[in-house]
C-alpha atoms as a PDB file:
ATOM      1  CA  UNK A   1      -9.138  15.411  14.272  1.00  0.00           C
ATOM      2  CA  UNK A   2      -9.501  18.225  12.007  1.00  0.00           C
ATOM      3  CA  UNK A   3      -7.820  21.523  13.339  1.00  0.00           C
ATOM      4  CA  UNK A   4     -10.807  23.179  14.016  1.00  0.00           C
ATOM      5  CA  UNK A   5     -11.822  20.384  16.104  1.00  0.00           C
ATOM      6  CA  UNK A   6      -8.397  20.611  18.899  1.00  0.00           C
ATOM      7  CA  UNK A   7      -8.915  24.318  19.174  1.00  0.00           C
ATOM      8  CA  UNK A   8     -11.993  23.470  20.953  1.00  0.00           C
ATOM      9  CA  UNK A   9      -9.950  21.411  23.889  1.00  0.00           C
ATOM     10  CA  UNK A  10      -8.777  23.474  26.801  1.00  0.00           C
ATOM     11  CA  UNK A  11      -5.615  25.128  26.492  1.00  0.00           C
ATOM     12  CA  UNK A  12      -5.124  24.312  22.472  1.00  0.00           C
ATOM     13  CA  UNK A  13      -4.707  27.006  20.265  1.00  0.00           C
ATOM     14  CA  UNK A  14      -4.282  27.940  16.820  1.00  0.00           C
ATOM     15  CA  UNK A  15      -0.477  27.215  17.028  1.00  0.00           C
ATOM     16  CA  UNK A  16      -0.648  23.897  18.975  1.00  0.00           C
ATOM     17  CA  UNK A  17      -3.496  22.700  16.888  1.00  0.00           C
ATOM     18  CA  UNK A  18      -1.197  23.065  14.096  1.00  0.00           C
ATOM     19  CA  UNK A  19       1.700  21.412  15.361  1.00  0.00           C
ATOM     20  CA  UNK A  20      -0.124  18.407  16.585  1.00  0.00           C
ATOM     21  CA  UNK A  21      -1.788  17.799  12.580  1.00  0.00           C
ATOM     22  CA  UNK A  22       2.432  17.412  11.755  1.00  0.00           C
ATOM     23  CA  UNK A  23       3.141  15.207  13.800  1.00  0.00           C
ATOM     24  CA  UNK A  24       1.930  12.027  12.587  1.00  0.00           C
ATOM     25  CA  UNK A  25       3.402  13.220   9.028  1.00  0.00           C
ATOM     26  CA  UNK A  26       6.616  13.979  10.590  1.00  0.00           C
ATOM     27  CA  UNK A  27       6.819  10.517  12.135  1.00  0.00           C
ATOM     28  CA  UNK A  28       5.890   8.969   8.728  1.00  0.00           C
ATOM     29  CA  UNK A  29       8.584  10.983   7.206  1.00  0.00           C
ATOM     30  CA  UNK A  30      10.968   9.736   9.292  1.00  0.00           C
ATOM     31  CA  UNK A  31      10.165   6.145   9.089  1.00  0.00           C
ATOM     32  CA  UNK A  32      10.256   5.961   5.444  1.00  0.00           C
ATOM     33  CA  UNK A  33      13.244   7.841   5.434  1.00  0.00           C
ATOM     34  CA  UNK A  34      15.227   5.502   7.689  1.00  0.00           C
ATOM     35  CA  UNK A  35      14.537   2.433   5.426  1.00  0.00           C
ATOM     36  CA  UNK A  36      17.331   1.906   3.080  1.00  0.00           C
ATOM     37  CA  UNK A  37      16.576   2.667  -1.032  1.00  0.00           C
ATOM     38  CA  UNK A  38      17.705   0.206  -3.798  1.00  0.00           C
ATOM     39  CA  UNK A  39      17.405  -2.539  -1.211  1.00  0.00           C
ATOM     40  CA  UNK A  40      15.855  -6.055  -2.486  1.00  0.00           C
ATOM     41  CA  UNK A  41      12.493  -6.559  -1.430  1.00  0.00           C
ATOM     42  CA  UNK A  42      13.359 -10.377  -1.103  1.00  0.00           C
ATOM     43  CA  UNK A  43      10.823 -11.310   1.592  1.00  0.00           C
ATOM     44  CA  UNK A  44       7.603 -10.362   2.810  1.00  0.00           C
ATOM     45  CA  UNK A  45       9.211  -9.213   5.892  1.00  0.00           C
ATOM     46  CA  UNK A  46      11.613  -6.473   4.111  1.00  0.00           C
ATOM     47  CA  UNK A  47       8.313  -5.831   2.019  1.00  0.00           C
ATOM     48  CA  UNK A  48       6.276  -4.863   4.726  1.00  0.00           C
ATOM     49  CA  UNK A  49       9.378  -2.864   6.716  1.00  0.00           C
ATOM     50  CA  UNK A  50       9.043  -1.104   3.654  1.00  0.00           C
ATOM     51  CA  UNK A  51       5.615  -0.306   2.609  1.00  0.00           C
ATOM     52  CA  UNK A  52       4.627   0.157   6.494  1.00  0.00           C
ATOM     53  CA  UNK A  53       5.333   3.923   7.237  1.00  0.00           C
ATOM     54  CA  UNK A  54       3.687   4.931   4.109  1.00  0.00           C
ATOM     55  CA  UNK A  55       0.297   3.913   5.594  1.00  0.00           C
ATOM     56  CA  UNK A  56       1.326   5.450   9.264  1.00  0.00           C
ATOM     57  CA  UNK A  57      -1.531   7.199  10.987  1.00  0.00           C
ATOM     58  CA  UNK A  58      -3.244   7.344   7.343  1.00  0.00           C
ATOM     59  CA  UNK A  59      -7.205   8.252   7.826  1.00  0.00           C
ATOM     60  CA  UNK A  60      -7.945   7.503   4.183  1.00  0.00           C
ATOM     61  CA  UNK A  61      -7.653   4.395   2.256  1.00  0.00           C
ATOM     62  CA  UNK A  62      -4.678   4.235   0.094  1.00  0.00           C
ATOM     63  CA  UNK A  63      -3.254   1.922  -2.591  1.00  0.00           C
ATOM     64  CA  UNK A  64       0.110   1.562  -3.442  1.00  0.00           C
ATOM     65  CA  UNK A  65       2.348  -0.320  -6.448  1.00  0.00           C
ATOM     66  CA  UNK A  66       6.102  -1.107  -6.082  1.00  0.00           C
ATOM     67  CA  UNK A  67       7.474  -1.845  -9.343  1.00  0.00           C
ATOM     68  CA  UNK A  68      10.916  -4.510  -9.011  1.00  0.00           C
ATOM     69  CA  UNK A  69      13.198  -5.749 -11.092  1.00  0.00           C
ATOM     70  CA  UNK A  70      14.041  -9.381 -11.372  1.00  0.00           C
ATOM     71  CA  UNK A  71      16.440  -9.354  -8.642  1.00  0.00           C
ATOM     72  CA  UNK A  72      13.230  -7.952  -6.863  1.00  0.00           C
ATOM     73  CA  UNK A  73      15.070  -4.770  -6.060  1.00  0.00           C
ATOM     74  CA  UNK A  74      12.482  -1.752  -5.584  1.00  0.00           C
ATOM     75  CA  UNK A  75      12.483   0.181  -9.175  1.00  0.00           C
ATOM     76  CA  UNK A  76       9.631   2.605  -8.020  1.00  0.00           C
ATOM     77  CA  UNK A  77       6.827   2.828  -5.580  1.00  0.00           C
ATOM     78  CA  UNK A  78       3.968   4.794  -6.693  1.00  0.00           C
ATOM     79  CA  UNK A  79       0.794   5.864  -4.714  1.00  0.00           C
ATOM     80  CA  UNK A  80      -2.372   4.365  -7.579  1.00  0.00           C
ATOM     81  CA  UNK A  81      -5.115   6.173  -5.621  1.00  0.00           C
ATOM     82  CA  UNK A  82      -6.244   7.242  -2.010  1.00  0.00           C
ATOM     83  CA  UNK A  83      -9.986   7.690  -1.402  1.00  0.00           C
ATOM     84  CA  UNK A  84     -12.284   7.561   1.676  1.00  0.00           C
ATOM     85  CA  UNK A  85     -11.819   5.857   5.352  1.00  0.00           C
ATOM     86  CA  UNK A  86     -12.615   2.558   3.618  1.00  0.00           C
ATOM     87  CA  UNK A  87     -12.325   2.613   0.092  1.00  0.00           C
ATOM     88  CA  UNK A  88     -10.149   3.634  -2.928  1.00  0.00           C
ATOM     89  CA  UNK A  89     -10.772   3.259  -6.679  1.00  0.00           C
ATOM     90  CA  UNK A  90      -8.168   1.686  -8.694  1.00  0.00           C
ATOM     91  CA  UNK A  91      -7.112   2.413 -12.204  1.00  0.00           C
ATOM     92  CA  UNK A  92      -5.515  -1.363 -13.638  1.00  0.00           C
ATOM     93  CA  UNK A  93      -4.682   0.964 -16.538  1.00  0.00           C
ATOM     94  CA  UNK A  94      -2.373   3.339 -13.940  1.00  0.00           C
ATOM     95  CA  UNK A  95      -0.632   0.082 -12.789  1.00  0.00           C
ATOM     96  CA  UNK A  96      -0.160  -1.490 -16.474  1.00  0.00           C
ATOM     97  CA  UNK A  97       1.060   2.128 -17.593  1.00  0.00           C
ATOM     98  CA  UNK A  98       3.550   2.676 -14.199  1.00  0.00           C
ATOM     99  CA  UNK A  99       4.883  -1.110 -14.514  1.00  0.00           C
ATOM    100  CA  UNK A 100       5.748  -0.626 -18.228  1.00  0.00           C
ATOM    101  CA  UNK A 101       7.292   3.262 -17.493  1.00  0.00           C
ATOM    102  CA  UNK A 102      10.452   1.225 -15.717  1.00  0.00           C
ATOM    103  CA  UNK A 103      10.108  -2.316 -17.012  1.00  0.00           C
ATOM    104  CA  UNK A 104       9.010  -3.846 -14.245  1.00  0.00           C
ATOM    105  CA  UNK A 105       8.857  -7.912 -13.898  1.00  0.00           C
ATOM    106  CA  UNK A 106       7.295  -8.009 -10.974  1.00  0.00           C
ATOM    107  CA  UNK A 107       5.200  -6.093  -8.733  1.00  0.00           C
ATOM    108  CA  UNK A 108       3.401  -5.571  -4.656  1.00  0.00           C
ATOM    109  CA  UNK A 109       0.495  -4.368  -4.416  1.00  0.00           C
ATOM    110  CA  UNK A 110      -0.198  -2.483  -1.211  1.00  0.00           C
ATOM    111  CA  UNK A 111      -3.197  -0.704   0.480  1.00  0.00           C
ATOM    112  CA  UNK A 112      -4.524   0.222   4.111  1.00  0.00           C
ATOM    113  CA  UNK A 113      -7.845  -0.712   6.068  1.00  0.00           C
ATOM    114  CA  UNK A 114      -7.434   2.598   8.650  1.00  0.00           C
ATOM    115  CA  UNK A 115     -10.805   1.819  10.025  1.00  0.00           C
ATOM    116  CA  UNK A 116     -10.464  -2.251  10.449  1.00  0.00           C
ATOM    117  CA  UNK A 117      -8.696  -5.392  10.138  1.00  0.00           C
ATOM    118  CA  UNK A 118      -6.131  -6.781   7.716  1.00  0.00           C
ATOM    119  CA  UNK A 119      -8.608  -9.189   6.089  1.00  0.00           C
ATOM    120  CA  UNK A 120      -9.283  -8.414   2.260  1.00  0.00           C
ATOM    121  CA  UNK A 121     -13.184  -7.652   1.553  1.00  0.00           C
ATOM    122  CA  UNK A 122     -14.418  -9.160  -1.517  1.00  0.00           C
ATOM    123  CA  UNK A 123     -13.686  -5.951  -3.773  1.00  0.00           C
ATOM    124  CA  UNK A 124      -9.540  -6.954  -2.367  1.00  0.00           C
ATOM    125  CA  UNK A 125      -9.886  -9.701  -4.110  1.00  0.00           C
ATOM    126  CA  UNK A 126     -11.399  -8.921  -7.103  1.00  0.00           C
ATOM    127  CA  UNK A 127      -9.200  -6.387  -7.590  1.00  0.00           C
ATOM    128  CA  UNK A 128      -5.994  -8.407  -6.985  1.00  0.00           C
ATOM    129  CA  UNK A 129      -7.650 -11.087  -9.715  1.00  0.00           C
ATOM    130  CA  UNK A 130      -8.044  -7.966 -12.114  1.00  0.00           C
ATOM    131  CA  UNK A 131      -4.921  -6.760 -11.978  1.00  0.00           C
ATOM    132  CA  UNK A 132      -3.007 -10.138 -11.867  1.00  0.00           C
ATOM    133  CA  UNK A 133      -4.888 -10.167 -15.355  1.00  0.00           C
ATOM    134  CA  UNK A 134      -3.638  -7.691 -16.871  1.00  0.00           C
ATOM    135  CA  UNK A 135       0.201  -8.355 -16.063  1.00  0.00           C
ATOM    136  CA  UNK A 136       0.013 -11.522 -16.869  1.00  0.00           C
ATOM    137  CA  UNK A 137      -0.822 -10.544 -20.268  1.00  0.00           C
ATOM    138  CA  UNK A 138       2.447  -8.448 -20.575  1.00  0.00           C
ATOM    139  CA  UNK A 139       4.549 -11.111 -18.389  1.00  0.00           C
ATOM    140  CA  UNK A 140       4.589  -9.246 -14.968  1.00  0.00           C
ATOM    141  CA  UNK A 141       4.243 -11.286 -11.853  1.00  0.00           C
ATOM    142  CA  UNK A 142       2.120 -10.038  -9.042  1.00  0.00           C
ATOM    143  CA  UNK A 143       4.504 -11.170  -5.942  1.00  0.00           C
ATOM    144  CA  UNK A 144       2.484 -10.316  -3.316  1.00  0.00           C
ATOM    145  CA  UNK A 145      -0.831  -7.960  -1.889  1.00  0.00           C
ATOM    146  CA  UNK A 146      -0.687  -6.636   1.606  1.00  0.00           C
ATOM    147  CA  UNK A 147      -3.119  -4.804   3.639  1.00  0.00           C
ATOM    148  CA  UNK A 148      -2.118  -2.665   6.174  1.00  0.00           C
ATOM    149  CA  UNK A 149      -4.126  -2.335   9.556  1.00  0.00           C
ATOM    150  CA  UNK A 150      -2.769  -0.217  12.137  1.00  0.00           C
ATOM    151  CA  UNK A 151       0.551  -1.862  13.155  1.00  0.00           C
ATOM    152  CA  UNK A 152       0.243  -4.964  11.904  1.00  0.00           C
ATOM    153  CA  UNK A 153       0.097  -6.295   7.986  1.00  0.00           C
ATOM    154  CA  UNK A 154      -1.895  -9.534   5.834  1.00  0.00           C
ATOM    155  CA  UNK A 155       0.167 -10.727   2.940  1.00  0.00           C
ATOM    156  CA  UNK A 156      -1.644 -12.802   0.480  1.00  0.00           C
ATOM    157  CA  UNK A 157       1.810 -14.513  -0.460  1.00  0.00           C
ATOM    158  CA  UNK A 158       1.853 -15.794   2.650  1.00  0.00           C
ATOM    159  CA  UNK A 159      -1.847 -17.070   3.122  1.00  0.00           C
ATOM    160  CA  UNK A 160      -3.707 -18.664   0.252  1.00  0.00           C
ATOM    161  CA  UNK A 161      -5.327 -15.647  -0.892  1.00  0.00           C
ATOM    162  CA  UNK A 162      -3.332 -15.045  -3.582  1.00  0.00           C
ATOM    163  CA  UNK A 163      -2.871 -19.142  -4.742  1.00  0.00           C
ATOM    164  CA  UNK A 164      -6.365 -19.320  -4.567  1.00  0.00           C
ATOM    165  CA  UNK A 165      -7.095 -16.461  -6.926  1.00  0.00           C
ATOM    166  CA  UNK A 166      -4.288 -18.006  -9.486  1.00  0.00           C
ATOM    167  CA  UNK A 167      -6.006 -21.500  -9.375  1.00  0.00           C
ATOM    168  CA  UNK A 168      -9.167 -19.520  -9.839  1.00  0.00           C
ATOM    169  CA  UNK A 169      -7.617 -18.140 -13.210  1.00  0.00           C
ATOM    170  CA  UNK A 170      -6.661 -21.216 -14.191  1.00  0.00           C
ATOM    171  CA  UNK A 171      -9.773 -22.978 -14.584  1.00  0.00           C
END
């Protein structure tokens, strides 16, 4: 709630108000801090241990890219875009320009449904299939998509979302 909005409940001033809008960002802080850097992003487990406190208590959609090496170590995590409770633009030219900033050969892509369920809307897919375009053109594998919905996660690796968008390319 916006801080106008808890100044209104009994017994919540200015101060309190204040201190309750840092908490979720405090939390998120923390939990990103206590995952280790430089650590390879191997499975979609350590993926998602990873990428999850970024989208904690997030109100806005937001879309992230984590650029890896070929050991799949993490070379950089950029946020592409963040936009409105249930959508966010995304430039493929930001992702083509961040992945070729650190010579990346693979990449996740990452964003958050903070109003609904993991599953990916048709504009999820169509924007995995654009951007798995445009890396494959410069020889950069997309290893995975998740969406994030509250605590829990949907990796396309792991369903056939993201096979079935490759065999789509293919024909």
């Amino acid at each position: 709630a916006p801080i106008e909005e808890l100044e209104k409940m009994p017994e919540v001033g200015h101060a309190t108000a204040v201190v309750l809008k840092f908490i979720p960002q405090m939390c998120a802080y923390y939990l990103e801090n206590k995952t280790q850097k430089n650590v390879a992003l191997s499975s979609v487990q350590a993926v998602s241990d990873f990428l999850m406190p970024k989208f904690f208590a997030k109100t806005e959609e937001e879309f992230y890219l984590v650029c890896l090496d070929a050991r799949r170590k993490m070379l950089r995590t950029t946020c592409i875009s963040k936009g409105t409770g249930n959508a966010t633009s995304v430039s493929v030219a930001r992702i083509v320009a961040e992945v070729t900033k650190c010579n990346a050969t693979g990449v996740v892509l990452a964003h958050n449904h903070p109003r609904g369920i993991t599953l990916p809307s048709s504009n999820d897919i169509a924007v995995t299939r654009e951007i798995l375009k445009a890396l494959r053109m410069i020889g950069v594998e997309v290893v995975d998509h998740l969406i994030f919905a509250e605590n829990e996660y949907l990796s396309f690796a792991d369903t056939s979302y993201l096979a079935s968008i490759k065999e789509s390319m293919e024909r």
